[in-house]
Protein backbone atom coordinates (compact mmCIF):
# COMPACT_ATOMS: atom_id res chain seq x y z
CA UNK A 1 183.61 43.30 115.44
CA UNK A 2 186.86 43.13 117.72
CA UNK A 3 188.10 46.52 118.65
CA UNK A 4 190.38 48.25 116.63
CA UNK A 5 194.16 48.49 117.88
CA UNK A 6 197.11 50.56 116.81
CA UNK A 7 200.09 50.83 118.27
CA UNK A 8 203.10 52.75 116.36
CA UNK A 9 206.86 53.73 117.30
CA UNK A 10 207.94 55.51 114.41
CA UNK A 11 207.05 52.70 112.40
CA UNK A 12 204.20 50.42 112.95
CA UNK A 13 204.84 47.49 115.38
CA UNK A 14 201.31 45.91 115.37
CA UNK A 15 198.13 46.48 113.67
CA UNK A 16 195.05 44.72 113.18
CA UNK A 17 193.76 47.03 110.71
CA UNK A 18 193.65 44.36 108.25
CA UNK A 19 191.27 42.55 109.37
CA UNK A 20 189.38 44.98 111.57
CA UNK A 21 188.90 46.95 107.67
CA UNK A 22 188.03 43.71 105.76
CA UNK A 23 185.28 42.84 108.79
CA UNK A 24 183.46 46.40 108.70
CA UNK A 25 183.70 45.90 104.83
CA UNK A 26 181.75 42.83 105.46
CA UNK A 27 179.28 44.33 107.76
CA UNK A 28 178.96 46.81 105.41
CA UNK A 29 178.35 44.98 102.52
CA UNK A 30 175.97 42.00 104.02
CA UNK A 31 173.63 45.78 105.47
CA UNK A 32 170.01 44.54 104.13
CA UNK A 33 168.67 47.53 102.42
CA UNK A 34 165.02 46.10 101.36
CA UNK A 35 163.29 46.84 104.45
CA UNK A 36 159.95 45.25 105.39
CA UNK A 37 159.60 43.87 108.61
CA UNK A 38 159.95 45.17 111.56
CA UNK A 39 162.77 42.42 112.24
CA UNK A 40 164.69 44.31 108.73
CA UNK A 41 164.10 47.56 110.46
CA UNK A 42 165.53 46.46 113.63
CA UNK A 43 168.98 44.99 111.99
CA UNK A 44 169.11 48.26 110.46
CA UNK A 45 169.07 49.96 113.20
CA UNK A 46 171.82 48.03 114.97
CA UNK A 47 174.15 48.34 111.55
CA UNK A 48 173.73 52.11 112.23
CA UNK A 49 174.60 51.85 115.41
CA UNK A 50 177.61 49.33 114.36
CA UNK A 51 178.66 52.28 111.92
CA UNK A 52 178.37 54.81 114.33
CA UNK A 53 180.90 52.99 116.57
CA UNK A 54 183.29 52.16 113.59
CA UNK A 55 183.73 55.99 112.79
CA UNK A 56 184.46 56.68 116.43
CA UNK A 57 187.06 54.16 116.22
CA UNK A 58 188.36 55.40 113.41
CA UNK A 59 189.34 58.76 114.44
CA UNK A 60 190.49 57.71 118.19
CA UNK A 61 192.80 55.13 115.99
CA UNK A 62 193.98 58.33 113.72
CA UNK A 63 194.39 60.12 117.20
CA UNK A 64 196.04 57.39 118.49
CA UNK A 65 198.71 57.08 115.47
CA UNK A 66 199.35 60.62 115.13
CA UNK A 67 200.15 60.91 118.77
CA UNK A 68 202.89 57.68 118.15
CA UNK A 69 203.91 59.23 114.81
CA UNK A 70 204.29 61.18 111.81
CA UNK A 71 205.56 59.33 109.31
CA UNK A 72 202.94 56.78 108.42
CA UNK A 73 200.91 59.00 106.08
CA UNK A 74 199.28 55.96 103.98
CA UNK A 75 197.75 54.63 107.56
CA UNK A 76 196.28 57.72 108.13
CA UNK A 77 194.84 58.13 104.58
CA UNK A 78 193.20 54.40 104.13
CA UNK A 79 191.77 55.04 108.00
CA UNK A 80 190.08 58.70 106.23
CA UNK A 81 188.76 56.24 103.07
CA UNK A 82 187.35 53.83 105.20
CA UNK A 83 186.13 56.22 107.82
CA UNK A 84 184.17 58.09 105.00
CA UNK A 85 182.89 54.79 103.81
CA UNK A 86 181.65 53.84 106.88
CA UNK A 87 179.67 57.02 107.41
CA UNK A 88 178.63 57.05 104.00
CA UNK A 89 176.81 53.75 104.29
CA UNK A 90 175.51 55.01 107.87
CA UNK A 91 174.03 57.91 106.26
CA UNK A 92 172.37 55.84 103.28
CA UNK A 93 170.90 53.13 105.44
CA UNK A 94 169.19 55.88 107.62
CA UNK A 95 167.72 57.45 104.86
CA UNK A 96 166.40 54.30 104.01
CA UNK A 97 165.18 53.66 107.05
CA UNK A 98 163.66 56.73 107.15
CA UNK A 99 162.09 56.86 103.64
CA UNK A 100 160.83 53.25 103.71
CA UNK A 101 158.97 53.69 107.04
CA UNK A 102 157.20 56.81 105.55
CA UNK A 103 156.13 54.60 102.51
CA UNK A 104 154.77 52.10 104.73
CA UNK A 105 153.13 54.42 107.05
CA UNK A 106 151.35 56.30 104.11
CA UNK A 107 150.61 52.41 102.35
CA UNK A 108 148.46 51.57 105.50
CA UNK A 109 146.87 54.99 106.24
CA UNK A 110 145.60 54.36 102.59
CA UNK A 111 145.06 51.23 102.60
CA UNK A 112 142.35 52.28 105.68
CA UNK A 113 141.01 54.97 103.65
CA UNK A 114 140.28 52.60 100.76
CA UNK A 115 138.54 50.38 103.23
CA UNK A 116 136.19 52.85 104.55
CA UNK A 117 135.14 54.08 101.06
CA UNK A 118 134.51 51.07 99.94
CA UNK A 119 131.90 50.44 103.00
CA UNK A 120 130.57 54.17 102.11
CA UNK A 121 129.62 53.32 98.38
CA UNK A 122 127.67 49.77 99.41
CA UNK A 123 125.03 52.20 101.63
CA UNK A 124 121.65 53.61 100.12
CA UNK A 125 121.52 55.70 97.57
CA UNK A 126 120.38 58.30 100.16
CA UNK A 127 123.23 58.41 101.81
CA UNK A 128 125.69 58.53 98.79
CA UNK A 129 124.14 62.22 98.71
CA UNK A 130 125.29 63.26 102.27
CA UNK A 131 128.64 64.95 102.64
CA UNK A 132 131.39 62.03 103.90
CA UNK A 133 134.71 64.05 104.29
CA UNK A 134 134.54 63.17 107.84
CA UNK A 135 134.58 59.61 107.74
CA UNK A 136 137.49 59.92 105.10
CA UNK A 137 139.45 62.83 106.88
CA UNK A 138 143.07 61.76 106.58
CA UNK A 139 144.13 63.77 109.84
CA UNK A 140 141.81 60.72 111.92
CA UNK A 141 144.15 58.18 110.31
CA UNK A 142 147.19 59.96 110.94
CA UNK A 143 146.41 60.23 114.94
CA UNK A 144 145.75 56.68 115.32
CA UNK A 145 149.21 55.81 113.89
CA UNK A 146 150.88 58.69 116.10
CA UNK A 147 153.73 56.62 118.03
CA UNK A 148 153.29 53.51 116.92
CA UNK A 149 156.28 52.41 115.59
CA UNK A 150 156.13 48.94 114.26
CA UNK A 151 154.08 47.77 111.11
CA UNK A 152 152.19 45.65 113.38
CA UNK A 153 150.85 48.38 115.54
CA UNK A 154 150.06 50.66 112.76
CA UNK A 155 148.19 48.40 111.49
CA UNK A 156 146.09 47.02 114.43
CA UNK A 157 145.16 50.85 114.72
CA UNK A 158 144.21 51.67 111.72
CA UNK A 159 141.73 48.53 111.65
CA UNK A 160 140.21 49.73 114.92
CA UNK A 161 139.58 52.79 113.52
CA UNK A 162 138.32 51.42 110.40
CA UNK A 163 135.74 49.19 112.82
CA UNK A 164 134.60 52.22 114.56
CA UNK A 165 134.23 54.45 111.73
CA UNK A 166 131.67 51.57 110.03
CA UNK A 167 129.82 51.12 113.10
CA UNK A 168 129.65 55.10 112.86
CA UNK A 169 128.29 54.86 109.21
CA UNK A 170 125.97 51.99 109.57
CA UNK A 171 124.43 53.91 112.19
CA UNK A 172 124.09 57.14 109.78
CA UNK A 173 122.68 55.06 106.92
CA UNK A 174 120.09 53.87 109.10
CA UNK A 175 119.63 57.31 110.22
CA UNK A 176 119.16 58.73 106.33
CA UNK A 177 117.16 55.97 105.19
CA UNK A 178 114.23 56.55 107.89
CA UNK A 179 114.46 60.25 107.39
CA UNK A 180 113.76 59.74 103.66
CA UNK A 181 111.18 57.84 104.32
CA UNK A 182 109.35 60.14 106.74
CA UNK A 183 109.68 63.00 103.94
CA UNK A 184 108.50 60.55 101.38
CA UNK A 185 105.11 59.41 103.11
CA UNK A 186 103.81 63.03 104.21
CA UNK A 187 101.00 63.88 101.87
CA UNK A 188 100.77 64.96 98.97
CA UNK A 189 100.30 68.21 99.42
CA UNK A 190 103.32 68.59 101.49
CA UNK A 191 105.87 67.22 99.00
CA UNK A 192 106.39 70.27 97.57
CA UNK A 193 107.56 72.26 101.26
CA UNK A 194 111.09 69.60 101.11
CA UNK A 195 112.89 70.64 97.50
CA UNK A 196 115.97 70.36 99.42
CA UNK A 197 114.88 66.50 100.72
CA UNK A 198 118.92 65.82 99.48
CA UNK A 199 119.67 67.94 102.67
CA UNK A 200 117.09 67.21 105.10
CA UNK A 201 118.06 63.37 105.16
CA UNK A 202 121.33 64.73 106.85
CA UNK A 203 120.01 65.72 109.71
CA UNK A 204 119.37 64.35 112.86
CA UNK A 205 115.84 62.65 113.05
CA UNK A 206 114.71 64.76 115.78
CA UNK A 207 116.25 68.41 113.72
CA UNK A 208 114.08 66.65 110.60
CA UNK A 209 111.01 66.35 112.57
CA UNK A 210 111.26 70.00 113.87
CA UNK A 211 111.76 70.80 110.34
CA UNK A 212 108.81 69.35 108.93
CA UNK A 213 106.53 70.24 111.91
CA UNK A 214 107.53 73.84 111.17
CA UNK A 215 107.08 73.84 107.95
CA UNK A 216 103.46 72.54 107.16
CA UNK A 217 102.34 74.93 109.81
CA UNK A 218 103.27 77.77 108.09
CA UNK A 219 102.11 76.23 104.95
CA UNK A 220 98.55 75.41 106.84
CA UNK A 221 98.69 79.23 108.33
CA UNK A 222 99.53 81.01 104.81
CA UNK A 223 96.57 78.87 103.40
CA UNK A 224 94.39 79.68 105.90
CA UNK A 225 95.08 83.12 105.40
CA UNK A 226 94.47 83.02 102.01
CA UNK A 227 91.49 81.25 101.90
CA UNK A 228 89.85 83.76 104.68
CA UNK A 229 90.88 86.55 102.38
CA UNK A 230 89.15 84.93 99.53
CA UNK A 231 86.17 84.46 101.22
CA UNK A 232 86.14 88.63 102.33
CA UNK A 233 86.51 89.64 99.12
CA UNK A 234 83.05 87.76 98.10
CA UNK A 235 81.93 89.34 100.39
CA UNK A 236 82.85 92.26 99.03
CA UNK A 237 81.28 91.47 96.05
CA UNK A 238 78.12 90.67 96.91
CA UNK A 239 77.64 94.48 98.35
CA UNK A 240 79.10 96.01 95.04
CA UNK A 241 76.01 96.84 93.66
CA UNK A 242 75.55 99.13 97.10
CA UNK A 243 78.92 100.24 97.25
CA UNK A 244 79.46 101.38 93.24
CA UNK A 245 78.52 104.98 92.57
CA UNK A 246 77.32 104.50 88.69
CA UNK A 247 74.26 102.20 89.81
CA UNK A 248 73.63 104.77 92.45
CA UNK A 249 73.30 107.88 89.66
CA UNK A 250 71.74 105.47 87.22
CA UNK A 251 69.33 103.18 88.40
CA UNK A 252 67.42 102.78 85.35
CA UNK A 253 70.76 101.11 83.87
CA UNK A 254 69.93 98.24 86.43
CA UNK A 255 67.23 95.77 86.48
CA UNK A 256 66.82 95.52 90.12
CA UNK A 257 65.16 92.02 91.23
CA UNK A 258 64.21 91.75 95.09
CA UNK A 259 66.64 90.45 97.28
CA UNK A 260 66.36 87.15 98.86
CA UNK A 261 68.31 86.22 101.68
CA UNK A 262 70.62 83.80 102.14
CA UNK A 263 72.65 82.47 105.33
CA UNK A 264 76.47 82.51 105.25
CA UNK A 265 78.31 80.03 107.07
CA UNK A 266 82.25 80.26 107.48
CA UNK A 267 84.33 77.16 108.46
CA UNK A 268 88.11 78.65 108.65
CA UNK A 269 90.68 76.51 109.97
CA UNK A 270 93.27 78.41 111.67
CA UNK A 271 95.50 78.87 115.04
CA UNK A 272 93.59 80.83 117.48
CA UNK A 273 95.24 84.52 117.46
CA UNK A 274 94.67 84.01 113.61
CA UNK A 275 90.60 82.98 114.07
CA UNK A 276 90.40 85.66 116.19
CA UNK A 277 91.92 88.44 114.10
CA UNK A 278 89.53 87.30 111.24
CA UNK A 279 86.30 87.54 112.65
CA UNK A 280 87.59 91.07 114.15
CA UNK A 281 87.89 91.84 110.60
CA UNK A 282 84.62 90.52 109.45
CA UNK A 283 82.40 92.26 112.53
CA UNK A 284 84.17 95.90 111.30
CA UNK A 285 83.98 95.31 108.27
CA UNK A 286 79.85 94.39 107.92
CA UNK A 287 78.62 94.61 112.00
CA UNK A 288 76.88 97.77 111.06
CA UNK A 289 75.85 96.73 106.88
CA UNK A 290 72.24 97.46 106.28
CA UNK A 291 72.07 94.93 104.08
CA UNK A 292 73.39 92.27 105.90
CA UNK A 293 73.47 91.35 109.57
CA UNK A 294 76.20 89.13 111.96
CA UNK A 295 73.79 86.82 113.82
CA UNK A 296 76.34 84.89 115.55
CA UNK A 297 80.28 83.92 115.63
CA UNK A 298 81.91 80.74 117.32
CA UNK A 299 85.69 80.05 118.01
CA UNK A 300 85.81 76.44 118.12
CA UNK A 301 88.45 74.06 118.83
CA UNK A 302 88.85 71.57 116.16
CA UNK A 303 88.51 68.40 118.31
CA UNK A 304 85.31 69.70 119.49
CA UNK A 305 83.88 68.09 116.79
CA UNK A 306 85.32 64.65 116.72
């Protein structure tokens, strides 16, 4: 557009106004308002711009005519119309500007999101049971996008990300699937310690191998336990007859038979402080028994015998 000249002595002498109006009409009217590209966005940047410089114009040329004079009242209201028109359509086109980069910018940080769920629901069924918020989080999107200010760019980021954030997964699956599998082929009688196996897969291979280590040696101990406390309380039994005060004050309720004896042999599996605390219990409870005697005990390790 040319620049806008008035020159007034009490009347006006010259004015381009004319045309200078019907040109920024034109500019305003051929403004493309469907933006897409990043070549729309930048014409629409440079019509704001064109606007801007338009209402500057405007007033200096109101300035300019009131200084020159006072009597030209229909000059000064057609330069306050199209002054107001000018900024109007400024003001419209940067919301628009504004608005549709927004709806672009949310269009490809969704469009990213929907990518990487997809890639989530063709894993295992194992790992559709793990928590995933982090390889959706929407704030890991957002940063990649930070300051990029073309389509193009926000776009090449968020496929990046989407690349690294499947490597991530594929990585994960692989991860779950073998830790299923190691809860899967313990024995038998270790499948009930994992109720939580949903959980368990999550972890790292080397927190699930603590896990399970821990475990089944406390299961082994408590068993141990309660099979040495089993085999005391036979004992027990088999010196009832001694122990019970009603045979004692009537014998001639019992048919005594003569006692034969018999060898007992002990094999307890346990950790060593355990072992040991068990036969402590066994020597106080029958080292001094008249009835029977403690010939011998062994601690053993178990690979002793293989």
């Amino acid at each position: 557009m040319d620049q806008l000249i008035i020159k007034l002595t009490g009347k006006i002498q010259s004015s381009n106004f004319d045309e200078w109006k019907n040109d920024l009409f034109a500019q305003i009217q051929s403004t493309n308002t469907e933006l897409t590209t990043d070549d729309d966005f930048g014409a629409a940047t440079r019509h704001v711009k064109l606007f801007k410089a338009a209402e500057k114009s405007l007033k200096e040329a109101k300035q300019s005519a009131i200084d020159q004079a006072a009597d030209i009242q229909r000059l000064f209201t057609a330069i306050d119309d199209i002054s107001e028109e000018a900024r109007q359509a400024r003001l419209s086109l940067e919301r628009q500007i504004k608005a549709r980069k927004l709806e672009i910018k949310k269009g490809i940080l969704q469009s990213g999101i929907d990518v990487v769920r997809a890639f989530i629901d063709m894993q295992s069924a194992d790992f559709q049971m793990i928590e995933h918020f982090r390889y959706l989080d929407r704030n890991s999107f957002e940063s990649v996008v930070r300051g990029k200010a073309g389509i193009k760019g926000m776009q090449f980021a968020i496929d990046g990300l989407c690349d690294t954030i499947k490597i991530e997964i594929s990585q994960k699956a692989a991860e779950v699937t073998n830790n299923g599998v190691a809860i899967d082929t313990l024995p038998s009688q270790y499948q009930l310690l994992f109720p939580d196996r949903h959980s368990l897969i999550a972890l790292t291979q080397q927190a699930l191998n603590l896990t399970i280590d821990k475990r089944i040696a406390l299961f082994n101990e408590e068993n141990t336990k309660r099979k040495a406390e089993k085999v005391i309380n036979e004992l027990k039994k088999l010196e009832e007859v001694d122990l019970n005060p009603d045979i004692r004050l009537h014998p001639e309720s019992v048919n005594f038979v003569e006692k034969e004896k018999y060898r007992l042999v002990i094999d307890i599996l346990s950790s060593k402080e355990t072992a040991i605390e068990i036969a402590r219990s066994i020597r106080q409870a029958y080292g001094d028994n008249d009835n029977a005697s403690i010939s011998s005990m062994k601690l053993t390790r178990l690979h002793d015998y293989t």
